[in-house]
Protein backbone atom coordinates (compact mmCIF):
# COMPACT_ATOMS: atom_id res chain seq x y z
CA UNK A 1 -51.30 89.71 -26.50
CA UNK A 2 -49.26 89.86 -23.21
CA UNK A 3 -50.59 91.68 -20.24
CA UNK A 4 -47.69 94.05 -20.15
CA UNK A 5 -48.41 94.76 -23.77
CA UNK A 6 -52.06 95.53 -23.04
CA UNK A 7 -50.89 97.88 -20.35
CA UNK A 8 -48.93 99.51 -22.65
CA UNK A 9 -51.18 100.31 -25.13
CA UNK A 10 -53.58 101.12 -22.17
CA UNK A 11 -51.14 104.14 -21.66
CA UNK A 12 -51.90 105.93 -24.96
CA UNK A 13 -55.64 105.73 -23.93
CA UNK A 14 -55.15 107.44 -20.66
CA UNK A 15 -52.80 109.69 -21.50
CA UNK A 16 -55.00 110.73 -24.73
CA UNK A 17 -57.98 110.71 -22.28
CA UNK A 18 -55.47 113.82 -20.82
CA UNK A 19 -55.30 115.41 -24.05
CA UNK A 20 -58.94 115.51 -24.59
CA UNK A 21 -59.36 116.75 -21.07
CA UNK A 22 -57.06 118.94 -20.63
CA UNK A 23 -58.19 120.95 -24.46
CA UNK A 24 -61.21 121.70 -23.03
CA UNK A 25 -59.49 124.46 -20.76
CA UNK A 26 -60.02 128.08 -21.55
CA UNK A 27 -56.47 128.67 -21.51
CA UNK A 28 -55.27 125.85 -23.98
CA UNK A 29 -58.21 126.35 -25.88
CA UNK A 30 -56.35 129.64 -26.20
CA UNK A 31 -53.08 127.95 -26.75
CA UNK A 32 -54.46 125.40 -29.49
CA UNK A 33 -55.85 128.48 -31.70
CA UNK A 34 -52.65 130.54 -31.17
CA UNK A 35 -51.27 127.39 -32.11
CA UNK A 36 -53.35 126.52 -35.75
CA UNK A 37 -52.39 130.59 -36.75
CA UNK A 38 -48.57 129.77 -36.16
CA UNK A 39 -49.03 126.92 -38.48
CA UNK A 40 -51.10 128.22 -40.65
CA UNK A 41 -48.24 131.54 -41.47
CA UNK A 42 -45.82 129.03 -41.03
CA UNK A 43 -47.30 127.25 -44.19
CA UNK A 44 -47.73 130.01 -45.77
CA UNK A 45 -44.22 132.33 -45.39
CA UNK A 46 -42.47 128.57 -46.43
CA UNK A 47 -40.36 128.89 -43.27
CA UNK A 48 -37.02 126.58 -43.23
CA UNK A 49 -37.47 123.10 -42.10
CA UNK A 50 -34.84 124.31 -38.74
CA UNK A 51 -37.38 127.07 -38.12
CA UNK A 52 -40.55 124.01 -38.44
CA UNK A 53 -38.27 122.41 -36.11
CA UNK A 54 -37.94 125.33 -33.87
CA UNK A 55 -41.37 126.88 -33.93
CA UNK A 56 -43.29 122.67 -33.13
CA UNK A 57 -40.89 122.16 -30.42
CA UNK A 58 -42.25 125.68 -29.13
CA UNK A 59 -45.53 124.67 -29.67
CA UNK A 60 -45.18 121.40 -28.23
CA UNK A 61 -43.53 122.85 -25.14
CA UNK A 62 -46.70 125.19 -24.18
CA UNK A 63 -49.20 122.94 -24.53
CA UNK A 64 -47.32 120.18 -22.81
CA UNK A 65 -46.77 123.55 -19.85
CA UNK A 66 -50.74 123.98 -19.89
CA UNK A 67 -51.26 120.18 -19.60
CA UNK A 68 -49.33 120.24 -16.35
CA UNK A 69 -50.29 123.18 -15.21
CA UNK A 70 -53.97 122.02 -15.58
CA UNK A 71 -52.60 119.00 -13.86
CA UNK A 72 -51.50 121.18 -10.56
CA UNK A 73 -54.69 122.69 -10.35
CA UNK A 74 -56.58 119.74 -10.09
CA UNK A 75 -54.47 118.18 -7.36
CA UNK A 76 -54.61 121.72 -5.45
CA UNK A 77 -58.75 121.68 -5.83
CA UNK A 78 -58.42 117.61 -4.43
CA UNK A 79 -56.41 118.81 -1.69
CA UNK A 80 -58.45 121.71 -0.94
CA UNK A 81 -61.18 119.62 -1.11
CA UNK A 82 -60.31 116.44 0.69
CA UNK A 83 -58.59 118.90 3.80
CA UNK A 84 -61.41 121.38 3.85
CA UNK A 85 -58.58 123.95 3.26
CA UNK A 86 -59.09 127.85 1.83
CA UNK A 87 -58.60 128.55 -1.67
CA UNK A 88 -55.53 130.72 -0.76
CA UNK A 89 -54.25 127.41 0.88
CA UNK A 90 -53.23 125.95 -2.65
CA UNK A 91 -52.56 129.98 -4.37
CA UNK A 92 -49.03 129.67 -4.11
CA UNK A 93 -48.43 126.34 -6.27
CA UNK A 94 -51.12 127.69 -8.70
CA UNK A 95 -49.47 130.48 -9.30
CA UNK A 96 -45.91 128.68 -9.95
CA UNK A 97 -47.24 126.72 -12.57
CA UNK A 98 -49.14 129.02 -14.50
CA UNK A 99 -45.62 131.23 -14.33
CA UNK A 100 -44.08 128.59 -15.82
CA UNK A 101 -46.67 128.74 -18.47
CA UNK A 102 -46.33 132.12 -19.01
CA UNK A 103 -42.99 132.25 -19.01
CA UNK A 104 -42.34 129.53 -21.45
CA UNK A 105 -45.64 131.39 -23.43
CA UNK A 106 -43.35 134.65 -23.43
CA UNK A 107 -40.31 132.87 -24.98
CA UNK A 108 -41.98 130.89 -27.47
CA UNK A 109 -44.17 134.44 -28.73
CA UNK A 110 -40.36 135.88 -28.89
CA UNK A 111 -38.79 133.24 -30.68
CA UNK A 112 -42.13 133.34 -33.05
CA UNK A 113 -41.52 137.18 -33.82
CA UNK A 114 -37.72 136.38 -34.68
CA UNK A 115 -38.95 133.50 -36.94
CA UNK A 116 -42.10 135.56 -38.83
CA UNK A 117 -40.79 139.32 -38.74
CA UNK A 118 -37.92 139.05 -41.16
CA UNK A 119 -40.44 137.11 -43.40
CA UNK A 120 -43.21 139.23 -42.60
CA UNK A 121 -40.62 142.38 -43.71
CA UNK A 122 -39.84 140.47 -46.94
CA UNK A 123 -43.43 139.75 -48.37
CA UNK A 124 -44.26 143.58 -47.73
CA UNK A 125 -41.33 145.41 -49.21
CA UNK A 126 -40.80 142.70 -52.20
């Protein structure tokens, strides 16, 4: 196998290495088990293969959010660290990314309740 190919492959392993790492956060441990009940109604209201479409990119799109949000933080504690600067030194760029999480947290849960009410409505008055 070529070098370049072995590099290649040597991606997956870091970047699943991130995965791992990154799940073991209280917040996407959050994330993953908000995650599992979405797919588990999902499965069982038989939503539309558009709305699958819809509701895994959503999914997809937090936890990719929390990855890199998880990412900021550690380069903010290595900075703080490494320049012997104040935890209110790095608040600022902590508290952009985890508005981006909960901003694209927000959508998602709204584009969830447009998905599941209408079903929701239908298995309770049918």
């Amino acid at each position: 196998m070529s070098p370049k190919l072995i590099k290649f492959f040597k991606g997956f392993v870091y970047a699943q290495n991130g995965i791992y790492h990154g799940a073991n956060g209280r917040n996407m441990k959050v994330h993953l088990s908000v995650a599992l009940l979405v797919v588990l109604f999902s499965l069982l209201l038989g939503i539309s293969p558009l709305e699958w479409f819809i509701v895994l990119i959503c999914i997809a799109s937090v936890i990719s959010a929390e990855l890199i949000n998880s990412a900021i933080e550690e380069i903010c504690d290595l900075v703080r660290d490494r320049l012997h600067l104040d935890y209110s030194a790095t608040t600022h760029a902590r508290d952009l990314a985890a508005g981006a999480v909960l901003v694209l947290s927000l959508s998602s849960a709204i584009i969830g309740l447009i998905i599941f009410i209408p079903k929701l409505i239908g298995v309770f008055l049918f």
